[in-house]
Protein backbone atom coordinates (compact mmCIF):
# COMPACT_ATOMS: atom_id res chain seq x y z
CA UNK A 1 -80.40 231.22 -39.05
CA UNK A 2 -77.50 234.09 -37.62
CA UNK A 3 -77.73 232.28 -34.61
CA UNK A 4 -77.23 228.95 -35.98
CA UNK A 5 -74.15 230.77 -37.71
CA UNK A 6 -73.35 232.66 -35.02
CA UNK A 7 -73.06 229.43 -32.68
CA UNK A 8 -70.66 227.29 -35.90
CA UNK A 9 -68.22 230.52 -35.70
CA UNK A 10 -68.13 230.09 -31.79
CA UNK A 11 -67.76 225.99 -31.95
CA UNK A 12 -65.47 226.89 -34.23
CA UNK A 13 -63.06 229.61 -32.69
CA UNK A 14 -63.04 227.00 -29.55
CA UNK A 15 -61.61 224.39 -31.46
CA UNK A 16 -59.21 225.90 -32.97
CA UNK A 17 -58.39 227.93 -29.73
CA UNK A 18 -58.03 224.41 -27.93
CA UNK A 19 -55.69 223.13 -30.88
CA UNK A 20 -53.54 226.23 -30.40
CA UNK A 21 -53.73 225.95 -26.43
CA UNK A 22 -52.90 221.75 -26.70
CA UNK A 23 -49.92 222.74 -28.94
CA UNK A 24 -46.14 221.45 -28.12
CA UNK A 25 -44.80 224.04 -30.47
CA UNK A 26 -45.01 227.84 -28.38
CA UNK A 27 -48.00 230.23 -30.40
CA UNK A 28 -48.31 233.91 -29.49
CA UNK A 29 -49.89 236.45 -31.17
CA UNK A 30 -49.17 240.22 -31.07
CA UNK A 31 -50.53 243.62 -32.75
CA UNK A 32 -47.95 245.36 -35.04
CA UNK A 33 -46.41 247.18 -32.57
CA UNK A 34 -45.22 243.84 -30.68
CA UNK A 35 -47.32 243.91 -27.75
CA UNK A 36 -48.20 240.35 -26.68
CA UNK A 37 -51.63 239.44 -27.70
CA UNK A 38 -52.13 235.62 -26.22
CA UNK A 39 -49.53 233.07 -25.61
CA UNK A 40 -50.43 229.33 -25.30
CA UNK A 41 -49.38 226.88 -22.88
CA UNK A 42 -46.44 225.91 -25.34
CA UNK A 43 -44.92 229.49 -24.67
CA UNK A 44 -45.40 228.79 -21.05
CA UNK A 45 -43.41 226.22 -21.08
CA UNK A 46 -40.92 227.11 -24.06
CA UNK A 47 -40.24 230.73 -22.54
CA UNK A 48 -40.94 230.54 -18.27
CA UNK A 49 -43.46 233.00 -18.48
CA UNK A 50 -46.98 232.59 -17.51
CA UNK A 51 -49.87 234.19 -20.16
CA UNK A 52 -50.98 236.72 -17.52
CA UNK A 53 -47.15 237.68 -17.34
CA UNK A 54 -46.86 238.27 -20.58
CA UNK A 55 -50.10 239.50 -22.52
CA UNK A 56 -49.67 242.93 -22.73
CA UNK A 57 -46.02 242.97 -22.35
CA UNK A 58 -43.65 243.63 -25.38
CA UNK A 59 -42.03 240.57 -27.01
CA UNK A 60 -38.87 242.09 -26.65
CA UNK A 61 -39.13 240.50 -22.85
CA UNK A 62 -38.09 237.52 -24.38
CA UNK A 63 -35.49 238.46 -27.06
CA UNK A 64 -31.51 238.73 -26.03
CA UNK A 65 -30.81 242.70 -26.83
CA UNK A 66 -28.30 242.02 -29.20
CA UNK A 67 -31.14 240.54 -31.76
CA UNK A 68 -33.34 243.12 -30.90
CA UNK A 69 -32.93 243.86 -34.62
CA UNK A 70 -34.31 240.78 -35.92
CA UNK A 71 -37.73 241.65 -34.59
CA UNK A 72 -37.62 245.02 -36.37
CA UNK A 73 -37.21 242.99 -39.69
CA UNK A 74 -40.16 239.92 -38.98
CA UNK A 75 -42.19 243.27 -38.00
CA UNK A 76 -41.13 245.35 -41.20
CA UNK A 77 -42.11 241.46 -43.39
CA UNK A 78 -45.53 241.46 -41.71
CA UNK A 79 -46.57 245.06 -42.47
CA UNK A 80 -45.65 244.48 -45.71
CA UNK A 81 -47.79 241.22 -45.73
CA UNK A 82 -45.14 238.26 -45.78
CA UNK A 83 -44.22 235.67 -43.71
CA UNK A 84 -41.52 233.77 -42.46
CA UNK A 85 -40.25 230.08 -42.40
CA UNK A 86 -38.33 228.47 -40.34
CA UNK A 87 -36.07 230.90 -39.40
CA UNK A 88 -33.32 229.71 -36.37
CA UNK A 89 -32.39 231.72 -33.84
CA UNK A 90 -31.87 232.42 -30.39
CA UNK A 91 -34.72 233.54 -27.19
CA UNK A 92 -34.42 234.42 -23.67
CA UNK A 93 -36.58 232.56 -20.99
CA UNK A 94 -37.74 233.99 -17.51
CA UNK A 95 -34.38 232.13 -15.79
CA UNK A 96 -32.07 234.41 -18.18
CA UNK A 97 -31.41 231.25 -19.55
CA UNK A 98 -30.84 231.01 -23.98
CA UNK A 99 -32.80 228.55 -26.17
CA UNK A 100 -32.25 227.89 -29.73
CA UNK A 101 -35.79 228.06 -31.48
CA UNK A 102 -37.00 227.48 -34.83
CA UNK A 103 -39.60 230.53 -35.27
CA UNK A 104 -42.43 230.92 -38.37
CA UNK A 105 -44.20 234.24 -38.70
CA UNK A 106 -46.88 234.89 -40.36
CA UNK A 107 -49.42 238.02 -40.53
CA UNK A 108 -52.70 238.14 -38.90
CA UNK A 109 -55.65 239.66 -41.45
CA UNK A 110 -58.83 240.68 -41.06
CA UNK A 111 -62.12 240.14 -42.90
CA UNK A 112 -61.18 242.82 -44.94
CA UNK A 113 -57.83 241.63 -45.95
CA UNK A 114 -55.60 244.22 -44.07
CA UNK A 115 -52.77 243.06 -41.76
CA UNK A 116 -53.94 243.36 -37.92
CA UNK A 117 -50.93 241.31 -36.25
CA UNK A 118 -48.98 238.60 -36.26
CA UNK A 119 -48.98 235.17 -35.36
CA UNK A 120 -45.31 233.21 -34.43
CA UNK A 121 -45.07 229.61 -34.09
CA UNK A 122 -41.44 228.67 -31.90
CA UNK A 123 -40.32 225.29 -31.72
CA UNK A 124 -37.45 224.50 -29.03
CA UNK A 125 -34.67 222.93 -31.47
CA UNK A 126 -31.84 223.34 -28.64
CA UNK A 127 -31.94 218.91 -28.41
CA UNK A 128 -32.06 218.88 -32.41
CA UNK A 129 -28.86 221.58 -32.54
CA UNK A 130 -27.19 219.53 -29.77
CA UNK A 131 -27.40 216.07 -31.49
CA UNK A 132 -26.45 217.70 -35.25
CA UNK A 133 -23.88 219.37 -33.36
CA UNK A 134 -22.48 216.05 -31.82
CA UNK A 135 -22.90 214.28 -35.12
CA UNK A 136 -21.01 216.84 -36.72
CA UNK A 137 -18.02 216.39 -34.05
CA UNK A 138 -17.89 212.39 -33.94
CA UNK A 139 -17.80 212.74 -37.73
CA UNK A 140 -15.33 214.68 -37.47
CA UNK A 141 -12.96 212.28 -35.11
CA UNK A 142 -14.36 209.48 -37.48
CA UNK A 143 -12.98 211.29 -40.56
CA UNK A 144 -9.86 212.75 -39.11
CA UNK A 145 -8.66 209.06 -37.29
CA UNK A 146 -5.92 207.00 -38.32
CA UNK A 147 -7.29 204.14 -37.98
CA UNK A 148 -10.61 202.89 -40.42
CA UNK A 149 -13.88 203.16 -39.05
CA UNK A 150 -16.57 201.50 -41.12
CA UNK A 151 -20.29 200.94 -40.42
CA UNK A 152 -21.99 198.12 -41.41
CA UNK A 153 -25.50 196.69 -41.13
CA UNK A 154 -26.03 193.48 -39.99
CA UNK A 155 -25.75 191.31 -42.99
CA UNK A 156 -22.36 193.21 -43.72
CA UNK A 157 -23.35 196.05 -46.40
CA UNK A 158 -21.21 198.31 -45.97
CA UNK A 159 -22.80 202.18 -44.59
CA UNK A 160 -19.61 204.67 -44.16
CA UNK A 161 -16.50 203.97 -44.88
CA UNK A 162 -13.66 206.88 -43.80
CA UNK A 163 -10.44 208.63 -45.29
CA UNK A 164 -8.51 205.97 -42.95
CA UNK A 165 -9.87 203.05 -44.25
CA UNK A 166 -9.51 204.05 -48.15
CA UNK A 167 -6.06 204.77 -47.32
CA UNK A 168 -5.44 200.53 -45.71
CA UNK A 169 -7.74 199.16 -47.97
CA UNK A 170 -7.44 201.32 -50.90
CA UNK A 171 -11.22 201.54 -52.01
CA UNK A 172 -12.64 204.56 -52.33
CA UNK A 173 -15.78 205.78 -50.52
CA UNK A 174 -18.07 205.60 -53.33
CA UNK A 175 -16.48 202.32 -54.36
CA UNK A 176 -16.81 200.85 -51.04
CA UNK A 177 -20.97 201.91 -49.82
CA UNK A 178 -23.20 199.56 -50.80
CA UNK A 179 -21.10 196.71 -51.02
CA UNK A 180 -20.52 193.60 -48.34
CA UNK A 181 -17.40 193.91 -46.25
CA UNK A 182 -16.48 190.79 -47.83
CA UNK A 183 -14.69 192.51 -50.54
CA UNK A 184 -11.45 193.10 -47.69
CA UNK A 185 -11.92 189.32 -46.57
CA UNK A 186 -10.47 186.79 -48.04
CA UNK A 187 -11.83 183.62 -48.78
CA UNK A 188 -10.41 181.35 -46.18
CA UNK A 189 -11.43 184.02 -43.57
CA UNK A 190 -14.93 184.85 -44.69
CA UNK A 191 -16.39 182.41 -41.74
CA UNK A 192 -14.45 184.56 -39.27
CA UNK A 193 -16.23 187.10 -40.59
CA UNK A 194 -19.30 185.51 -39.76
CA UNK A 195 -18.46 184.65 -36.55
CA UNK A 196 -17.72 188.43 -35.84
CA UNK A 197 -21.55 189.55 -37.08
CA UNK A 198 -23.32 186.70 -34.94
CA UNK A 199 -21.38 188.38 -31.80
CA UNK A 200 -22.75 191.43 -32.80
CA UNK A 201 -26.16 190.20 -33.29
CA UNK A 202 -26.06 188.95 -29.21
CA UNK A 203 -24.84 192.58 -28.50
CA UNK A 204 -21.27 191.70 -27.44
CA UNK A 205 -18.09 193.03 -29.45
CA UNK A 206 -14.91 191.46 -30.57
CA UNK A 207 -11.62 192.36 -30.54
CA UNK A 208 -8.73 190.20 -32.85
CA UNK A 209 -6.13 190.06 -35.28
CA UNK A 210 -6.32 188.75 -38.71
CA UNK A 211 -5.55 189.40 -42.11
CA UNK A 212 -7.40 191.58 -44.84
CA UNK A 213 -6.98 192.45 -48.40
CA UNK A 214 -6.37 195.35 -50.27
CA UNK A 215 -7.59 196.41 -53.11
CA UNK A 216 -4.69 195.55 -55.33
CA UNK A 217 -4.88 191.83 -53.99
CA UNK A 218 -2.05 192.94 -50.83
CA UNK A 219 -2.83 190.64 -47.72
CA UNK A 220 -1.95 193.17 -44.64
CA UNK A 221 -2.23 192.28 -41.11
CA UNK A 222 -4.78 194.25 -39.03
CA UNK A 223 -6.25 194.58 -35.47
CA UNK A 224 -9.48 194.75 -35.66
CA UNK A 225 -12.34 195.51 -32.86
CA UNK A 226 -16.05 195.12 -33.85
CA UNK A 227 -19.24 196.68 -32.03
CA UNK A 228 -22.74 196.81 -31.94
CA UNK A 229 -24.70 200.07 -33.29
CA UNK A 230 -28.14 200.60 -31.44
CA UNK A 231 -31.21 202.54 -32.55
CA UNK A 232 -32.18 204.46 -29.53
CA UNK A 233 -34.63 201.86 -28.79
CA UNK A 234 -32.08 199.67 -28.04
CA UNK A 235 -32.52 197.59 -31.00
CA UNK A 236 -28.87 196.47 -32.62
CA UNK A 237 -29.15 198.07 -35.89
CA UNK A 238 -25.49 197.36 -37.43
CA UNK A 239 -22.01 197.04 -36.27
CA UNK A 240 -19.10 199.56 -36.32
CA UNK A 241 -15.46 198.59 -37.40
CA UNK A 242 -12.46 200.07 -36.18
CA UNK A 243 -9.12 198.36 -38.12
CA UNK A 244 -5.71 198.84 -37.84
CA UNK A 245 -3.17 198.10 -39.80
CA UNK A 246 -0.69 196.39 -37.76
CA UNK A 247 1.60 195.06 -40.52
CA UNK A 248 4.93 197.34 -39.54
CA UNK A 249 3.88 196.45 -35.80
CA UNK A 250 4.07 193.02 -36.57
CA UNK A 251 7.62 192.94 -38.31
CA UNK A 252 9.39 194.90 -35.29
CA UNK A 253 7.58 192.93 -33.36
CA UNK A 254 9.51 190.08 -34.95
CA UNK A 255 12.63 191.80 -35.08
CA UNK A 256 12.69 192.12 -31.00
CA UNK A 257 11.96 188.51 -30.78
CA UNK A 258 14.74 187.68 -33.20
CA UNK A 259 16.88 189.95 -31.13
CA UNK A 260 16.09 188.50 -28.11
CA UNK A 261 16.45 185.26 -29.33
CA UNK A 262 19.76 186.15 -30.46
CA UNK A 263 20.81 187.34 -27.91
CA UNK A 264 19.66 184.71 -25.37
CA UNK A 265 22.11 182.82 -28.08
CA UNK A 266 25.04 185.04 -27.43
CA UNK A 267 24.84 184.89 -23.62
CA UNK A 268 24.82 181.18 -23.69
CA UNK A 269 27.87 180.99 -25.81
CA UNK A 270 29.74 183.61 -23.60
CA UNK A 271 28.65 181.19 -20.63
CA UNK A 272 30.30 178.95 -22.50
CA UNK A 273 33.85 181.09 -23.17
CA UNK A 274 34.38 181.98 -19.88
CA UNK A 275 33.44 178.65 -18.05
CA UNK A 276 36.26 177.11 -19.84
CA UNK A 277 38.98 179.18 -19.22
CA UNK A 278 37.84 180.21 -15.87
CA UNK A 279 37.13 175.86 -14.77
CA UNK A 280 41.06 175.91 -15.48
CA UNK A 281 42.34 178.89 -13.40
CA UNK A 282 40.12 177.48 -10.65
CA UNK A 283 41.10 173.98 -10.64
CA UNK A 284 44.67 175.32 -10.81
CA UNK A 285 44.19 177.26 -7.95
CA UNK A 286 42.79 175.30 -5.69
CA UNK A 287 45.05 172.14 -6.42
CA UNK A 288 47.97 174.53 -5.81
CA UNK A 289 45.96 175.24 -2.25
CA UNK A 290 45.76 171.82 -1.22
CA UNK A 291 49.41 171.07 -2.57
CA UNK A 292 48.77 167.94 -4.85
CA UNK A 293 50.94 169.82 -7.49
CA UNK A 294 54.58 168.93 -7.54
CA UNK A 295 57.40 171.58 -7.64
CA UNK A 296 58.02 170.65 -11.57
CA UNK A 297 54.14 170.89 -12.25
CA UNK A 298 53.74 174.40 -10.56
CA UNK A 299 55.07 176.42 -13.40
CA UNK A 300 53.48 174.52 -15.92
CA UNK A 301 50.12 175.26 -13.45
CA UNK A 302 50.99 178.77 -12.79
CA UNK A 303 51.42 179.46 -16.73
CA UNK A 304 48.29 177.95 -17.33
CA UNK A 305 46.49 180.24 -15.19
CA UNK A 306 48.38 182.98 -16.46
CA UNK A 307 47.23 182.38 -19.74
CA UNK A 308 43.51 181.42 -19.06
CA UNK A 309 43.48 184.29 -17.15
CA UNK A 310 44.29 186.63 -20.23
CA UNK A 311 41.80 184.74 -22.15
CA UNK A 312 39.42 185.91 -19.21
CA UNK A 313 40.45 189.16 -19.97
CA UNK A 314 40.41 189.48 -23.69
CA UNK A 315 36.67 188.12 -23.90
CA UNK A 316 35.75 191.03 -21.05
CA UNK A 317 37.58 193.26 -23.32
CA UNK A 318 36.23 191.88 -26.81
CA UNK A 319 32.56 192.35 -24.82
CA UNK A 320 32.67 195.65 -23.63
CA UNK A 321 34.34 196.34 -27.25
CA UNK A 322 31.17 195.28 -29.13
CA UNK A 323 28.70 197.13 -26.45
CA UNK A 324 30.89 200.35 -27.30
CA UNK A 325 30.68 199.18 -30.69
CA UNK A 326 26.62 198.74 -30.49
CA UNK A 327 26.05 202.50 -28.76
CA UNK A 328 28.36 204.11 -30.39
CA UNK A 329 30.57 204.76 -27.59
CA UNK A 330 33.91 203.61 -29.33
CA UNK A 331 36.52 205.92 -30.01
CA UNK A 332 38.87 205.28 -32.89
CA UNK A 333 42.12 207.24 -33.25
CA UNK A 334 44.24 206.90 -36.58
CA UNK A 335 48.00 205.78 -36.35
CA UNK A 336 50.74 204.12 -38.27
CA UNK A 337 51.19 200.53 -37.36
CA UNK A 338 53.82 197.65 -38.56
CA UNK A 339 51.30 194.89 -39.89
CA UNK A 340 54.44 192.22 -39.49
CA UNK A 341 54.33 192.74 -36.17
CA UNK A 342 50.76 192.34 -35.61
CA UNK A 343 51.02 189.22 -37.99
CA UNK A 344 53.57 187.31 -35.32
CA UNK A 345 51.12 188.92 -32.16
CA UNK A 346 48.29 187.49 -33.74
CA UNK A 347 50.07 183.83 -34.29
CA UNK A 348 50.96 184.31 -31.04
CA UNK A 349 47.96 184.63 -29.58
CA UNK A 350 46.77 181.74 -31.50
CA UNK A 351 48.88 179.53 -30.16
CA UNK A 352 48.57 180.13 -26.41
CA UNK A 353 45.09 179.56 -26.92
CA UNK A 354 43.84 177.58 -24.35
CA UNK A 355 41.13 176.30 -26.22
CA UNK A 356 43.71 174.42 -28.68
CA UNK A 357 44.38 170.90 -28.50
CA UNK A 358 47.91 170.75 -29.66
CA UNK A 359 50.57 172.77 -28.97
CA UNK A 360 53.36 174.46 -31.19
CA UNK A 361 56.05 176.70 -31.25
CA UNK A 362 56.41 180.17 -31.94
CA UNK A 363 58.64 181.57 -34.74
CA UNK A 364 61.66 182.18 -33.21
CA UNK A 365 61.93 185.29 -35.73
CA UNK A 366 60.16 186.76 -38.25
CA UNK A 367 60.05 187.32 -41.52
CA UNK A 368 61.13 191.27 -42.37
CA UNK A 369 58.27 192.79 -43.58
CA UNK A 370 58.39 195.59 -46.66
CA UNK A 371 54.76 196.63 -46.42
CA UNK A 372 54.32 200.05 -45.28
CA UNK A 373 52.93 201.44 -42.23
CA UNK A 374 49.14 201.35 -42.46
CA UNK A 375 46.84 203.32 -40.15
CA UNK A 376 44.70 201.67 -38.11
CA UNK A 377 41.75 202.51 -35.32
CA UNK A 378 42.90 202.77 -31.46
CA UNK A 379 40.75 202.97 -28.46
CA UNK A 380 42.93 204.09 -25.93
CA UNK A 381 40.93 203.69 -23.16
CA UNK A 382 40.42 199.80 -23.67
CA UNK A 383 44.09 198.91 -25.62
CA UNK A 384 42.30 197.05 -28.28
CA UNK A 385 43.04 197.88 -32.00
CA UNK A 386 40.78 197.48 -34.62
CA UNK A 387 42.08 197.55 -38.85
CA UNK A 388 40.19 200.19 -40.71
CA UNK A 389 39.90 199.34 -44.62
């Protein structure tokens, strides 16, 4: 019968010796005073160290100095006949190199109840630290981004939803998880919608424009890029949304087209102004070359290029006047001036126009004037006045 007992306890101390030895997870033993006991082939490959280099050497082998510490406490818990769970830090292996390990200690007892040693379970959690640690920071640039970033799965219910997109879309959060994405679409746009998810389903993304609503009913126009989420399988799981409101963008866009536009307008009219003027002074000129003009008709041809030619001028000048004008180069000095006088200048100017079809004379005087001197805006360095109010 004892050897019939004696033979279970054996059978039995094998199998659990051959659990301990199969195990991923690193088990050593030690006495109380931290001497290593056994050490699986877990801690062989956790820690560097082979079992003959390390049974009978003192755990401290594998613990950084500066948490030398921490085994005085696990040692002072097992004595006193606790345990530990799960608690995270930091061991040496044979390469000097540091892995983050989740340790469990708990006291070893014998027949008689009394604490012997201890047993410590270390699982390598340096992958599972990485990956929280890399969730942590892409949450972070997901929750710190200007732009909204919303995951989906692939029938649209909405998964996260950041700061960025409550600000566009003005739903909070808690308002927005759980819901379809249809809730920003409007209804003529819901099969574009569509459209975008079935891309996703093949595994390819999508990039466009379109419109979205806001919470308050507000149509805004956004850029929008769609992508597929995979499990690490491979699968395609959901799709992530990044949106962008491009309403603002849009309107200056606009404005530099309008601006363009209209000023595609204003150098076609210039064309315009100057071939007129500047057809006469050549025509003149070169009919005065070949000498088809008569000796009566050459003053009336040299006026005519006189005066053309000072139209010439005056649109260079009124040109250059606006650009000054537009950069805010123009320089405006304040002086009296006689407004009679500018009165007759400006009739005078009318009427040499050469862009008038009928001709007539100036005053041969002018009416005196009794309005005072009024100060107007002089840019000496063109000779062109302008009239402040």
């Amino acid at each position: 019968m004892s050897n019939d007992r004696t033979n279970e306890w054996e059978e039995s101390r094998a199998r659990l010796a051959a659990i301990v030895d199969s195990s991923d997870d690193a088990i050593v033993s030690k006495d109380l005073d931290g001497y290593v006991m056994s050490w699986n082939r877990g801690a062989e490959r956790l820690f560097g160290y082979t079992a003959a280099e390390m049974i009978g050497q003192h755990i401290t082998r594998i613990i950084p100095e500066a948490r030398h510490s921490e085994e005085d406490f696990v040692l002072g818990r097992v004595r006193a006949g606790l345990g530990v769970d799960h608690f995270e830090t930091v061991r040496m292996r044979k390469d000097g190199s540091l892995v983050e390990i989740s340790l469990t200690v708990s006291p070893i007892r014998s027949s008689d109840g009394r604490v012997i040693g201890v047993s410590k379970t270390a699982r390598d959690i340096t992958d599972a630290r990485r990956l929280e640690r890399d969730a942590l920071r892409l949450a972070a640039i997901v929750e710190s981004s200007e732009d909204a970033i919303i995951g989906k799965d692939l029938n649209g219910i909405i998964h996260s939803w950041n700061e960025a997109a409550e600000r566009i879309f003005g739903y909070g959060a808690a308002e927005a998880v759980g819901r379809s994405i249809a809730i920003i679409v409007p209804d003529d746009r819901q099969e574009e919608q569509m459209r975008a998810l079935e891309q996703v389903r093949r595994g390819a993304g999508v990039t466009f424009e379109t419109i979205r609503r806001r919470k308050d009913g507000k149509l805004i126009d956004i850029s929008v890029t769609v992508s597929p989420i995979r499990a690490r399988s491979g699968e395609i799981v959901g799709a992530s949304k990044i949106a962008r409101d491009i309403t603002e963008e849009k309107r200056l866009r606009k404005v530099v087209e309008e601006t363009s536009r209209a000023k595609d307008e204003f150098l076609a009219m210039l064309s315009h102004e100057l071939r007129t003027p500047l057809n006469t002074v050549v025509g003149y000129t070169q009919m005065l070359r070949r000498g088809v003009v008569n000796e009566p008709e050459k003053t009336k041809a040299l006026d005519a290029i006189s005066k053309n030619a000072e139209a010439l001028t005056q649109l260079v000048n009124d040109v250059l006047d606006t650009s000054r004008i537009v950069t805010g180069k123009i320089r405006l000095k304040m002086e009296p001036c006689d407004i009679g006088l500018l009165a007759d200048e400006a009739v005078a100017a009318f009427i040499l126009s050469p862009r008038r079809r009928t001709f007539a004379s100036a005053p041969a005087s002018r009416t005196a004037c009794t309005c005072p001197a009024i100060a107007i805006g002089c840019d000496r360095s063109c000779g062109t006045s302008f009239r402040t109010p």
